[in-house]
PDB file of N, CA and C in Angstrom:
ATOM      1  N   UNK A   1      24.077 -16.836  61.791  1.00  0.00           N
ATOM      2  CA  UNK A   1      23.722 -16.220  63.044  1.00  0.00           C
ATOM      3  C   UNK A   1      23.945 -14.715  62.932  1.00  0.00           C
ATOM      4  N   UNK A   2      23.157 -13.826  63.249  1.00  0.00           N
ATOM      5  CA  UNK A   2      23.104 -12.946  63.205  1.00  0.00           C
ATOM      6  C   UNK A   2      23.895 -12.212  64.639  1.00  0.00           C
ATOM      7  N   UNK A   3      24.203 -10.873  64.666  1.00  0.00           N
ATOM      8  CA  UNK A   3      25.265 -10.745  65.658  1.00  0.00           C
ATOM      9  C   UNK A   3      24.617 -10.413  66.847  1.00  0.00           C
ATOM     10  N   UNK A   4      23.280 -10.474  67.015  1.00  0.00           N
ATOM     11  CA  UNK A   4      23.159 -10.093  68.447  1.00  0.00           C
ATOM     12  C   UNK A   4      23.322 -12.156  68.724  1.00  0.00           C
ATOM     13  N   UNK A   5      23.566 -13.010  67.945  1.00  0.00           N
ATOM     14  CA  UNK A   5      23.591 -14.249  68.354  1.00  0.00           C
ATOM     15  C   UNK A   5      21.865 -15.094  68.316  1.00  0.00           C
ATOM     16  N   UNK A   6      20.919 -14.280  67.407  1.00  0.00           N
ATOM     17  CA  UNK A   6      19.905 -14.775  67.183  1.00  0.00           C
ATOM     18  C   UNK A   6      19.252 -15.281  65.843  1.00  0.00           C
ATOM     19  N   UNK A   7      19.509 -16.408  65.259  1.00  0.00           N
ATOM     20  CA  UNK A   7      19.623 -16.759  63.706  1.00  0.00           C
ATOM     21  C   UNK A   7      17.968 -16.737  63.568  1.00  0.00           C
ATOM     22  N   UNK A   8      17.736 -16.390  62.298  1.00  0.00           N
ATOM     23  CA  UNK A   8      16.413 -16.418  61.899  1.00  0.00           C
ATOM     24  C   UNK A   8      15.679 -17.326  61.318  1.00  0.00           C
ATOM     25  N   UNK A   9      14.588 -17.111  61.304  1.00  0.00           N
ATOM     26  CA  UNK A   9      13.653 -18.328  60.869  1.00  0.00           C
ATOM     27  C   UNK A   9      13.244 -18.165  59.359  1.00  0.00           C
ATOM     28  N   UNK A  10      13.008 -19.148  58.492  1.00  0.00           N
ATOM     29  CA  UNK A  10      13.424 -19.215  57.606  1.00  0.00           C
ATOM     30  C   UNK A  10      11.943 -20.293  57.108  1.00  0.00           C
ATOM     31  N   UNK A  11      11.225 -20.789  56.462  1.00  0.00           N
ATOM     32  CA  UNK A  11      10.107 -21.515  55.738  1.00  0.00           C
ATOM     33  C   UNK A  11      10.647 -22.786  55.352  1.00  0.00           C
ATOM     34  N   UNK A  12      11.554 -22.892  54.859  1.00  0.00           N
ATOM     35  CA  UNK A  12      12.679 -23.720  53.390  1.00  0.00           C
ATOM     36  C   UNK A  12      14.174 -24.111  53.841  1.00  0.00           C
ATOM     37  N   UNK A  13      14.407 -22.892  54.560  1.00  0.00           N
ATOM     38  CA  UNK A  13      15.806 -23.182  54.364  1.00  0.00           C
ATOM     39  C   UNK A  13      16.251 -23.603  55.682  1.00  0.00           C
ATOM     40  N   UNK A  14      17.161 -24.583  55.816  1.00  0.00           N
ATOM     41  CA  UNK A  14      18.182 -24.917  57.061  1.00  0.00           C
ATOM     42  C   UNK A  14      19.345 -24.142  56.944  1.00  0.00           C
ATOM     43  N   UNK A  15      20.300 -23.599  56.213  1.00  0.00           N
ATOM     44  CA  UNK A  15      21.280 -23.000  56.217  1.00  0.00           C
ATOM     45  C   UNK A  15      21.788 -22.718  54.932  1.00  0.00           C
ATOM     46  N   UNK A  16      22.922 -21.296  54.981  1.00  0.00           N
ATOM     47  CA  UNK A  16      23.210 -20.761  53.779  1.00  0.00           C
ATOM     48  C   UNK A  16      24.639 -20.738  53.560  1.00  0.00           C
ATOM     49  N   UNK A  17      25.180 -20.792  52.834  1.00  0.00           N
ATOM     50  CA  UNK A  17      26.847 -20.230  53.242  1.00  0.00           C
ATOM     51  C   UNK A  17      26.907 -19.680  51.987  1.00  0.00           C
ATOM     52  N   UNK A  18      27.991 -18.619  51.951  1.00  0.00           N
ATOM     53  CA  UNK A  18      28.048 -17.961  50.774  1.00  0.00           C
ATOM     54  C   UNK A  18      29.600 -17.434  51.233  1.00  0.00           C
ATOM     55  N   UNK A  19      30.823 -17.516  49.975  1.00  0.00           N
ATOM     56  CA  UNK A  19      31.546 -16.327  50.253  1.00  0.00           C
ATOM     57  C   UNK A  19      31.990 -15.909  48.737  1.00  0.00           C
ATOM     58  N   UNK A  20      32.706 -14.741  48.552  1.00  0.00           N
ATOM     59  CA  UNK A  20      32.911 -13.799  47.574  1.00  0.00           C
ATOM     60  C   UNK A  20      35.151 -13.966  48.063  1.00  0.00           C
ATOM     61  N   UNK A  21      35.394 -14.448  46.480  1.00  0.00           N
ATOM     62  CA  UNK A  21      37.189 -13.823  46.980  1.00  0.00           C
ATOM     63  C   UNK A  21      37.560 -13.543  45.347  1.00  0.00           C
ATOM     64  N   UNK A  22      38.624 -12.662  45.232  1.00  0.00           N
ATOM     65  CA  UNK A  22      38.854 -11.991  44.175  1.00  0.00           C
ATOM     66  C   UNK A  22      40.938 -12.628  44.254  1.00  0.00           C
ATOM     67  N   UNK A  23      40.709 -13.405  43.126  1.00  0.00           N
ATOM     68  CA  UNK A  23      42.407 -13.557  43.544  1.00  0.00           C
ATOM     69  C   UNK A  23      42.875 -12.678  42.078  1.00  0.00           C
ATOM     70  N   UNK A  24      43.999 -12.575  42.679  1.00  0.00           N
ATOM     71  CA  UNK A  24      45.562 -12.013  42.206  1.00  0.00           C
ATOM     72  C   UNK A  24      45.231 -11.365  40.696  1.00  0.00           C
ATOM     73  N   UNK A  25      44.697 -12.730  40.126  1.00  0.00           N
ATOM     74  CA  UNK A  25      44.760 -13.214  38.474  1.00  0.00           C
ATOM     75  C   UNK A  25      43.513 -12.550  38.158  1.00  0.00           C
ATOM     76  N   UNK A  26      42.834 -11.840  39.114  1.00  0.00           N
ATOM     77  CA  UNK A  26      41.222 -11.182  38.560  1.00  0.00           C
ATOM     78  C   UNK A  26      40.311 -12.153  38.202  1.00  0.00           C
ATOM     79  N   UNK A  27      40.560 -13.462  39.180  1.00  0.00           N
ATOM     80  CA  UNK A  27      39.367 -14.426  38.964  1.00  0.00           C
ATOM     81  C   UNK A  27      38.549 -14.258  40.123  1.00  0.00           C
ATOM     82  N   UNK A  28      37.119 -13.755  40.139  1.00  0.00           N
ATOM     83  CA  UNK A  28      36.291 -13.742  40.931  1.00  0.00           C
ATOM     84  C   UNK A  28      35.565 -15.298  41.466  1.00  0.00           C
ATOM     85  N   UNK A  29      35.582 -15.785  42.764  1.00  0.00           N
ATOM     86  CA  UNK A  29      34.738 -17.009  42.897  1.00  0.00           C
ATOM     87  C   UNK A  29      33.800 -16.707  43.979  1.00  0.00           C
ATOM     88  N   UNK A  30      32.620 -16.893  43.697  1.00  0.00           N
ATOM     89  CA  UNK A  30      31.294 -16.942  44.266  1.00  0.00           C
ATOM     90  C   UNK A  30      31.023 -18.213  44.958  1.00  0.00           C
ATOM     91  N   UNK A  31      30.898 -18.777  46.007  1.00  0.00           N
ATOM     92  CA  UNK A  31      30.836 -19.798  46.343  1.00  0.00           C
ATOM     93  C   UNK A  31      29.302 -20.161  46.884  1.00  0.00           C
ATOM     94  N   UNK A  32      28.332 -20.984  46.659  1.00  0.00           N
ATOM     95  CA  UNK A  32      26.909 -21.235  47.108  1.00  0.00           C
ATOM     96  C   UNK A  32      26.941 -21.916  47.719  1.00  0.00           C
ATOM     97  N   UNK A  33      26.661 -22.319  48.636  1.00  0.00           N
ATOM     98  CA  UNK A  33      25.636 -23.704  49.548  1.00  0.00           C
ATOM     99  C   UNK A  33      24.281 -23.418  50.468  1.00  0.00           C
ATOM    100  N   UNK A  34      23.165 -23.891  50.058  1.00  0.00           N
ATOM    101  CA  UNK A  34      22.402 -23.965  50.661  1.00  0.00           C
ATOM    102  C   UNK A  34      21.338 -25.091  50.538  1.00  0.00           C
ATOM    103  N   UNK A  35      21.249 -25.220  51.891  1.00  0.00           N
ATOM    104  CA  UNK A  35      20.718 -26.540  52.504  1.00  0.00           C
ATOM    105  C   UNK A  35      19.110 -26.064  53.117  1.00  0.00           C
ATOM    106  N   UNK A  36      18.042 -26.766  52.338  1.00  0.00           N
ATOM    107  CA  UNK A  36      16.831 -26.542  52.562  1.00  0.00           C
ATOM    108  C   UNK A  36      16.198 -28.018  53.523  1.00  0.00           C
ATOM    109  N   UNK A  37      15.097 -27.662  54.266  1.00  0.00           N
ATOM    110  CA  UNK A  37      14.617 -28.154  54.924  1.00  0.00           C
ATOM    111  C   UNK A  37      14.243 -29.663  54.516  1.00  0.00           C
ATOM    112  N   UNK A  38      14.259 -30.633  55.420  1.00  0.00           N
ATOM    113  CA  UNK A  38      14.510 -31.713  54.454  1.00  0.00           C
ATOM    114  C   UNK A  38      12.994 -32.372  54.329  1.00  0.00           C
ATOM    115  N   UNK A  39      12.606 -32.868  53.530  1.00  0.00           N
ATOM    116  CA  UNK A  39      11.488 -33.217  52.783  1.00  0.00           C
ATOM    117  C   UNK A  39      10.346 -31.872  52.820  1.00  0.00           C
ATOM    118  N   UNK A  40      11.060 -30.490  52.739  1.00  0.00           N
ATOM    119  CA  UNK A  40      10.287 -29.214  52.384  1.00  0.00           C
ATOM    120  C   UNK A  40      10.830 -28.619  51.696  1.00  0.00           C
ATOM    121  N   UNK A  41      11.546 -28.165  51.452  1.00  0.00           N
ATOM    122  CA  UNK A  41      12.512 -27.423  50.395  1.00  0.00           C
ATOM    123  C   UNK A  41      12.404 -28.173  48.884  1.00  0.00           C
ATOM    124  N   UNK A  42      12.291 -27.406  48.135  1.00  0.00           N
ATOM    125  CA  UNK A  42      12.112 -27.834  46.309  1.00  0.00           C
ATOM    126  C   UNK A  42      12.772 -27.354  45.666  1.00  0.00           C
ATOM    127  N   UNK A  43      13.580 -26.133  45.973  1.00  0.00           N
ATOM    128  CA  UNK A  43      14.364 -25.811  44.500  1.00  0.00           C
ATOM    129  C   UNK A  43      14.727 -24.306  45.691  1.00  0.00           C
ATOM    130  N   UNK A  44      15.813 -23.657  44.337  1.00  0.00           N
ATOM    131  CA  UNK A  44      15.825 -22.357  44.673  1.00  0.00           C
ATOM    132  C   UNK A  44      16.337 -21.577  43.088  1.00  0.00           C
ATOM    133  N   UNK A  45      16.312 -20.147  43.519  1.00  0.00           N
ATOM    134  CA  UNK A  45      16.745 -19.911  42.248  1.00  0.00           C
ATOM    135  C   UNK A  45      17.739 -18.975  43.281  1.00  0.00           C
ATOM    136  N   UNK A  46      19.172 -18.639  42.445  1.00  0.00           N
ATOM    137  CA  UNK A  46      20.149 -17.904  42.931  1.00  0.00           C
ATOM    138  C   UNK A  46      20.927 -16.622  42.139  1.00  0.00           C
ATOM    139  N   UNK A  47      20.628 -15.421  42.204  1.00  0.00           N
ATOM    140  CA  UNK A  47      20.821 -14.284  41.399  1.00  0.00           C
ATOM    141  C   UNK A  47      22.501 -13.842  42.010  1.00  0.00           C
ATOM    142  N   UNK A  48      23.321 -13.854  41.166  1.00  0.00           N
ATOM    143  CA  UNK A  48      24.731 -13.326  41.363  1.00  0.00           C
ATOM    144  C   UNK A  48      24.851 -11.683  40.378  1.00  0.00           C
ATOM    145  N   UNK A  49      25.196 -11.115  41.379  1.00  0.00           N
ATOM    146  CA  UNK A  49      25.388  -9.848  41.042  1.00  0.00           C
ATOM    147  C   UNK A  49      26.855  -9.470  41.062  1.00  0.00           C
ATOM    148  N   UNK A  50      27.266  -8.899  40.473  1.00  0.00           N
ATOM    149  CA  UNK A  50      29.080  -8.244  40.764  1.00  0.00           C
ATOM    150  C   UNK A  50      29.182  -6.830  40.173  1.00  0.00           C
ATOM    151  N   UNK A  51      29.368  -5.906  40.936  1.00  0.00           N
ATOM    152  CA  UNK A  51      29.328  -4.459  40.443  1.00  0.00           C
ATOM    153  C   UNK A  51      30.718  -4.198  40.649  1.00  0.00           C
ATOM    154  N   UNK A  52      31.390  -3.253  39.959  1.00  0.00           N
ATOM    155  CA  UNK A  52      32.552  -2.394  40.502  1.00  0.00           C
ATOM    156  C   UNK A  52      32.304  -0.753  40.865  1.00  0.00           C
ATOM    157  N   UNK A  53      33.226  -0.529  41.811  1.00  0.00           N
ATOM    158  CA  UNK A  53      33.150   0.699  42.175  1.00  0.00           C
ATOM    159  C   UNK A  53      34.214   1.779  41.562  1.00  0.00           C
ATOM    160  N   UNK A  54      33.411   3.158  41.069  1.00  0.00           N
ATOM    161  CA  UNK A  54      33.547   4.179  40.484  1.00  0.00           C
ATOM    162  C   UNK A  54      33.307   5.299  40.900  1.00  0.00           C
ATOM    163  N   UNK A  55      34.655   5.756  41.042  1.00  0.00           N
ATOM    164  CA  UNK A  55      34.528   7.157  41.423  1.00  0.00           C
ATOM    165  C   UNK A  55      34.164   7.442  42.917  1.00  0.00           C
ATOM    166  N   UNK A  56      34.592   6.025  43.884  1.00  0.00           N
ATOM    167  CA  UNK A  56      34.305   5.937  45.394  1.00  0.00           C
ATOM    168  C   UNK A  56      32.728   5.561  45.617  1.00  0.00           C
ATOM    169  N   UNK A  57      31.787   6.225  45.019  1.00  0.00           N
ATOM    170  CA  UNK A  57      30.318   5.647  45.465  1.00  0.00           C
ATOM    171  C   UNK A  57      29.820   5.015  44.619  1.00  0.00           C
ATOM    172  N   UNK A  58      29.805   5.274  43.388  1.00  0.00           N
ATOM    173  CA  UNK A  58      29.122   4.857  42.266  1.00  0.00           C
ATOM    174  C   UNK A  58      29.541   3.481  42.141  1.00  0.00           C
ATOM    175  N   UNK A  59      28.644   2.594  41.471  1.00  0.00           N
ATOM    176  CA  UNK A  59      28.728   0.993  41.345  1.00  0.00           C
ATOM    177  C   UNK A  59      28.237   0.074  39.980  1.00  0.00           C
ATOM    178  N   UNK A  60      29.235   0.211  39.258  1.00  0.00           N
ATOM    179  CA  UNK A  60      28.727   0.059  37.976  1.00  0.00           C
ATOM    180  C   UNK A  60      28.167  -1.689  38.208  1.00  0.00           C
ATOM    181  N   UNK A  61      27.152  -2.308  36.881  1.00  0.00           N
ATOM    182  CA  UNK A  61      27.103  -3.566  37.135  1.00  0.00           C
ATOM    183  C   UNK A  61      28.128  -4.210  36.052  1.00  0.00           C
ATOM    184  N   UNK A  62      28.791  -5.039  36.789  1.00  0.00           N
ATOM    185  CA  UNK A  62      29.935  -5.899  35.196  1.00  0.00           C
ATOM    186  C   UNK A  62      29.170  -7.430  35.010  1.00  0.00           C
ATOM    187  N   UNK A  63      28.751  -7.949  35.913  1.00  0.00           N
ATOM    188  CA  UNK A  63      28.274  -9.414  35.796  1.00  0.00           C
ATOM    189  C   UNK A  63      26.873  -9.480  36.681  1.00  0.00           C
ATOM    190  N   UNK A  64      25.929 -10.309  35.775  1.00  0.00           N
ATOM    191  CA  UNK A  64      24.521 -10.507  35.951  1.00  0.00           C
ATOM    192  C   UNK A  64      24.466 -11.724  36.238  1.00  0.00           C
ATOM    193  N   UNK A  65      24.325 -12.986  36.481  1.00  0.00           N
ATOM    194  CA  UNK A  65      24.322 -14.422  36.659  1.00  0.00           C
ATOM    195  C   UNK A  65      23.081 -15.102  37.275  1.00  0.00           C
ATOM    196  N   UNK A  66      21.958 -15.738  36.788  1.00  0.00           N
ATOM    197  CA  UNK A  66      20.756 -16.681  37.653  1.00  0.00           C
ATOM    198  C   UNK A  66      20.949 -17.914  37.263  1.00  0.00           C
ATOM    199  N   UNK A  67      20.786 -18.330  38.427  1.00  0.00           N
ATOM    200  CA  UNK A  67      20.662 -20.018  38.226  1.00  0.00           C
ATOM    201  C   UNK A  67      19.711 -20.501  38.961  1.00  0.00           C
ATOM    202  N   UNK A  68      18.808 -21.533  38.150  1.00  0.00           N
ATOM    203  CA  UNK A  68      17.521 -22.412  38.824  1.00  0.00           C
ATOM    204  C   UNK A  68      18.169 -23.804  39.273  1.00  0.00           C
ATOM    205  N   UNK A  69      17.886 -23.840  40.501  1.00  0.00           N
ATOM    206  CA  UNK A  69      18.392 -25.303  41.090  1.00  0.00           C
ATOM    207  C   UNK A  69      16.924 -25.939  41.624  1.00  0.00           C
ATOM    208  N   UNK A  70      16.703 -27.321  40.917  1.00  0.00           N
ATOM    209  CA  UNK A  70      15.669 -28.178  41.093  1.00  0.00           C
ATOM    210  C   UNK A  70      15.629 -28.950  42.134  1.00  0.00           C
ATOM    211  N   UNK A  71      17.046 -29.354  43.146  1.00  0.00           N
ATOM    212  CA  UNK A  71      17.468 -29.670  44.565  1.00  0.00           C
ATOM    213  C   UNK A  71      17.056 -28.911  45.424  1.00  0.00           C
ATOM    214  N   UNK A  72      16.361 -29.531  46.554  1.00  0.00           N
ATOM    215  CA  UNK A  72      16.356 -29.325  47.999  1.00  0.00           C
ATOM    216  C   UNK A  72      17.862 -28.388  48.755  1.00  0.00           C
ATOM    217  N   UNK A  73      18.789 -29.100  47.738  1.00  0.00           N
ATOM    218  CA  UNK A  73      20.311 -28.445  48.630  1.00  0.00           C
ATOM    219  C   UNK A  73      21.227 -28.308  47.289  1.00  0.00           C
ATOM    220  N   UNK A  74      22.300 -27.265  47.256  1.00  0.00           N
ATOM    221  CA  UNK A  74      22.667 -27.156  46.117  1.00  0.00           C
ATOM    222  C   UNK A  74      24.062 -26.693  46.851  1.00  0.00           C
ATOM    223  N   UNK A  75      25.626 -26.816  46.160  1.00  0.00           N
ATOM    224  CA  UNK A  75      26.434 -26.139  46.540  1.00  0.00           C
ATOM    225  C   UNK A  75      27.378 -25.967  45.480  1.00  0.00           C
ATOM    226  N   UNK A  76      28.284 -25.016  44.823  1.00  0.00           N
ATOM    227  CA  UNK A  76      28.773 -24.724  44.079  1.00  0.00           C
ATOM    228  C   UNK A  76      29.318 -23.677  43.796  1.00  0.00           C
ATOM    229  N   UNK A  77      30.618 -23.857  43.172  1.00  0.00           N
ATOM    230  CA  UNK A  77      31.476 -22.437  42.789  1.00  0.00           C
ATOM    231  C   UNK A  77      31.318 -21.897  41.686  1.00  0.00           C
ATOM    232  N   UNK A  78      31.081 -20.690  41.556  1.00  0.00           N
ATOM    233  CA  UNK A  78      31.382 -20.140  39.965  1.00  0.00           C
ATOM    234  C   UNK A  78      32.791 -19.357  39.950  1.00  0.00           C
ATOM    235  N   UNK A  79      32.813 -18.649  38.777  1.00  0.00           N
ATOM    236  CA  UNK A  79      34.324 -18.059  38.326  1.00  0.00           C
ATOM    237  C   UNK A  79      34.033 -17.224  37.330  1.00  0.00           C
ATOM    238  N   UNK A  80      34.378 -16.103  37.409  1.00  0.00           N
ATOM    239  CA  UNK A  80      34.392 -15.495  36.410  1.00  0.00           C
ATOM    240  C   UNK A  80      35.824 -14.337  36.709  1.00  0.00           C
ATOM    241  N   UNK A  81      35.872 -14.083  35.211  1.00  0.00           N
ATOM    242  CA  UNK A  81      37.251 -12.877  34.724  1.00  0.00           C
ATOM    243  C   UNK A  81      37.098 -11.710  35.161  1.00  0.00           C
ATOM    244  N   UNK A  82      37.414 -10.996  36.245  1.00  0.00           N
ATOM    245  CA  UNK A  82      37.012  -9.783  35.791  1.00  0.00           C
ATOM    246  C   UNK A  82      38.239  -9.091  34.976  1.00  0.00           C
ATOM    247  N   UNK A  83      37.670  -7.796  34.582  1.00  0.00           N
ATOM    248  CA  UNK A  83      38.874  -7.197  33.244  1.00  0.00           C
ATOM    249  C   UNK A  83      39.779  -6.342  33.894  1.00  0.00           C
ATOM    250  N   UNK A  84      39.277  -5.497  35.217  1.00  0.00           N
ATOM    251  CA  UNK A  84      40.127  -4.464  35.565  1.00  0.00           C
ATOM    252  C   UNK A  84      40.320  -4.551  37.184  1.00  0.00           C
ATOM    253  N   UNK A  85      41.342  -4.103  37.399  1.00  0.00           N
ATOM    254  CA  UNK A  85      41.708  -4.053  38.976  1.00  0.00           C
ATOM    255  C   UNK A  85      40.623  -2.667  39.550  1.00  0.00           C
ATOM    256  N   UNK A  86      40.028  -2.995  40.706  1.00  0.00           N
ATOM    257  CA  UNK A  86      39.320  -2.070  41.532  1.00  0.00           C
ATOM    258  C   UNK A  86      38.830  -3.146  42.763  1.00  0.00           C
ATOM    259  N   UNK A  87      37.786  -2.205  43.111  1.00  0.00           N
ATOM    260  CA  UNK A  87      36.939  -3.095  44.299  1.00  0.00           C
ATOM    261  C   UNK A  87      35.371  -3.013  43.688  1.00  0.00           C
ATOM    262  N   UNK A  88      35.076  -4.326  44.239  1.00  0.00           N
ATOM    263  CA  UNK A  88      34.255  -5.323  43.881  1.00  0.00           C
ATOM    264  C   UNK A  88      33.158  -5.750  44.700  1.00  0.00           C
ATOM    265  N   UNK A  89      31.970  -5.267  44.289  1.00  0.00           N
ATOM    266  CA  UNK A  89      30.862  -5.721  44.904  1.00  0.00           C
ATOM    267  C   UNK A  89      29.999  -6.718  44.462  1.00  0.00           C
ATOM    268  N   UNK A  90      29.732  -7.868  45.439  1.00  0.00           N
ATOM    269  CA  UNK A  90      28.744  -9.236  45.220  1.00  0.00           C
ATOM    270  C   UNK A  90      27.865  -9.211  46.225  1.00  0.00           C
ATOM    271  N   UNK A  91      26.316  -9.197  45.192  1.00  0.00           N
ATOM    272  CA  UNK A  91      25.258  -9.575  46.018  1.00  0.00           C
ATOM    273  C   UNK A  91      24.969 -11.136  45.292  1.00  0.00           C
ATOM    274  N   UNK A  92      24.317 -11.458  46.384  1.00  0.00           N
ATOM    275  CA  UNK A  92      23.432 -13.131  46.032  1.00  0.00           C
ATOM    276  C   UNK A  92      22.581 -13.460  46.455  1.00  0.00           C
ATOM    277  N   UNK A  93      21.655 -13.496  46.002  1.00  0.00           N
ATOM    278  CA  UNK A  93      20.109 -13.383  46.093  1.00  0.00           C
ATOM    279  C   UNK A  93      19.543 -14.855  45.969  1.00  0.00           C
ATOM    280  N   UNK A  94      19.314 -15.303  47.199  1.00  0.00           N
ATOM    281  CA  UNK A  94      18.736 -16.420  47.078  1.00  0.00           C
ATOM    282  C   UNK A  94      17.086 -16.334  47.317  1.00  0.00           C
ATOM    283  N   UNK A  95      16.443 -17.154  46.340  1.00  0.00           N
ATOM    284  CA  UNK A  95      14.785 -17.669  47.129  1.00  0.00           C
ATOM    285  C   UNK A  95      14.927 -18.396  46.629  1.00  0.00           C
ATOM    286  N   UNK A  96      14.670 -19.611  48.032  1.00  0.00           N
ATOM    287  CA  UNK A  96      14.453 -20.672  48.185  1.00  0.00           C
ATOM    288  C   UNK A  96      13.101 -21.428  48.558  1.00  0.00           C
ATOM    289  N   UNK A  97      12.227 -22.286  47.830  1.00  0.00           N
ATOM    290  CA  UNK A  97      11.077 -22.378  47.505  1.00  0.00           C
ATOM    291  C   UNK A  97      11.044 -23.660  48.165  1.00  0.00           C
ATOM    292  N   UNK A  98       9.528 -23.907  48.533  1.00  0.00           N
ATOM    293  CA  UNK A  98       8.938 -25.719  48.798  1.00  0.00           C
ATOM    294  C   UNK A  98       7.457 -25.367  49.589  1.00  0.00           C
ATOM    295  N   UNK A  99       7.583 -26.070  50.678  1.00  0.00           N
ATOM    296  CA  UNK A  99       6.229 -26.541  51.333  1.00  0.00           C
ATOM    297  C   UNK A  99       5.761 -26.037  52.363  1.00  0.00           C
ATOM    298  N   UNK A 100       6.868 -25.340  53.218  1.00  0.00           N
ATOM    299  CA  UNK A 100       6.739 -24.656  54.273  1.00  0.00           C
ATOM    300  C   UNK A 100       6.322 -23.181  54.527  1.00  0.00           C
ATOM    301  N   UNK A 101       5.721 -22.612  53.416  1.00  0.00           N
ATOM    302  CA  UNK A 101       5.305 -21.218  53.789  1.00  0.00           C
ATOM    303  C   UNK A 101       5.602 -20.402  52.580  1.00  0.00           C
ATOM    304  N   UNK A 102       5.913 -19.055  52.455  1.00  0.00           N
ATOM    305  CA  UNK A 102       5.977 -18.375  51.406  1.00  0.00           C
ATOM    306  C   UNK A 102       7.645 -19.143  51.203  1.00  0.00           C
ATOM    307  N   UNK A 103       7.874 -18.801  49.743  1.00  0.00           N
ATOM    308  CA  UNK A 103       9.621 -18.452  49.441  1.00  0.00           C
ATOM    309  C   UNK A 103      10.343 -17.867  50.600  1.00  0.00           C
ATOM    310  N   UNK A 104      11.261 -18.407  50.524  1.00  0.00           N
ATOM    311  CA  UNK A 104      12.505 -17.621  51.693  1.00  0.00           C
ATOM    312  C   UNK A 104      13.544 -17.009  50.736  1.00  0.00           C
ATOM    313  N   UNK A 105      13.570 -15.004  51.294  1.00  0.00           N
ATOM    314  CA  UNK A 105      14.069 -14.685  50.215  1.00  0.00           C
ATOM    315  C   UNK A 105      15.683 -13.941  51.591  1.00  0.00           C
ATOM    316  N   UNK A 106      16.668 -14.575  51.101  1.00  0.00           N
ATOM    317  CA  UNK A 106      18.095 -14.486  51.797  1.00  0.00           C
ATOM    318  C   UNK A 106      19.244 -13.854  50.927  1.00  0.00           C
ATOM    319  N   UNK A 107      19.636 -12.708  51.653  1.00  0.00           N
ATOM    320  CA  UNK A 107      21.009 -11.767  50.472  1.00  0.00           C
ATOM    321  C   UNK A 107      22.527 -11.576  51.471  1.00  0.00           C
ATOM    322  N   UNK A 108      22.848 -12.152  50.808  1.00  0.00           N
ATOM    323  CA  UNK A 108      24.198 -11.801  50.967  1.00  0.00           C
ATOM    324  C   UNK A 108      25.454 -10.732  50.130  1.00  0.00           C
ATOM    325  N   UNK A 109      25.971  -9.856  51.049  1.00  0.00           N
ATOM    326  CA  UNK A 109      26.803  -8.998  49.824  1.00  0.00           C
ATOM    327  C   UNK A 109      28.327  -8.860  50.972  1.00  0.00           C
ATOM    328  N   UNK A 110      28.975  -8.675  49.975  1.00  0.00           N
ATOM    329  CA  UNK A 110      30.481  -8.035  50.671  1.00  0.00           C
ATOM    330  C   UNK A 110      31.059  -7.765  49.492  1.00  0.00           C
ATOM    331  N   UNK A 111      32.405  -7.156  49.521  1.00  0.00           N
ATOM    332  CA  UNK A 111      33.100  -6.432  48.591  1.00  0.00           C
ATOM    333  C   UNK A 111      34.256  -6.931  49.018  1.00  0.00           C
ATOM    334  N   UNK A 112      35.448  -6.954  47.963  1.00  0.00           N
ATOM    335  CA  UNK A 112      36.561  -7.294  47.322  1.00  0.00           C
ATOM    336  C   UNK A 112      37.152  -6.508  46.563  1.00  0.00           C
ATOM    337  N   UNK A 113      38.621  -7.029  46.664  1.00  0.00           N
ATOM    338  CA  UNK A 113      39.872  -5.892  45.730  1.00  0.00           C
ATOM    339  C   UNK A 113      40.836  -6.795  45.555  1.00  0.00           C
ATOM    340  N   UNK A 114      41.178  -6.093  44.141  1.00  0.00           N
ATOM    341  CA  UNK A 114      42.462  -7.065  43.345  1.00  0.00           C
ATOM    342  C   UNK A 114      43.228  -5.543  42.585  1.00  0.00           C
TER     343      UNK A 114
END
């Protein structure tokens, strides 16, 4: 839901959840779920991005990640190391594909610190 309280319309998808947490140990977890329309939705593909920040604006990239999911609905954690303490930017790029209209293309980003 978006904050004036008006969620958007979407071709494919019924709902998204996504969150980004950076623990202690410099393990980054990306968390996916998304739930596509049911007997319309076919797949999605999901682009994980993780940049760090340099020098206050600048945003280097440290981790690249795509994954093709052949499910209607997919949910799952990844993990990865990062090497150095800073703050941490994740985008996630979903399009989600099927029967209902063009691709539905949905991003999520927030930032993190360890």
């Amino acid at each position: 839901t978006s904050a004036s309280g008006i969620s958007p319309y979407y071709n494919n998808t019924a709902t998204v959840m996504t969150t980004f947490h950076i623990a202690e140990s410099g393990l980054a977890y990306v968390n996916i779920d998304y739930e596509g329309c049911y007997d319309i939705a076919t797949g999605a593909t999901v682009r994980i991005k993780i940049e760090k920040r340099n020098l206050l604006v600048f945003w280097t990239e440290v981790i690249v990640d795509i994954h093709y999911f052949r499910e209607a609905s997919h949910a799952e954690t990844f993990v990865y190391q990062l090497e150095k303490s800073g703050t941490y930017r994740c985008t996630v790029e979903y399009l989600i594909s099927g029967t209902g209209g063009a691709d539905d293309e949905i991003v999520f980003q927030d930032t993190a610190s360890y």
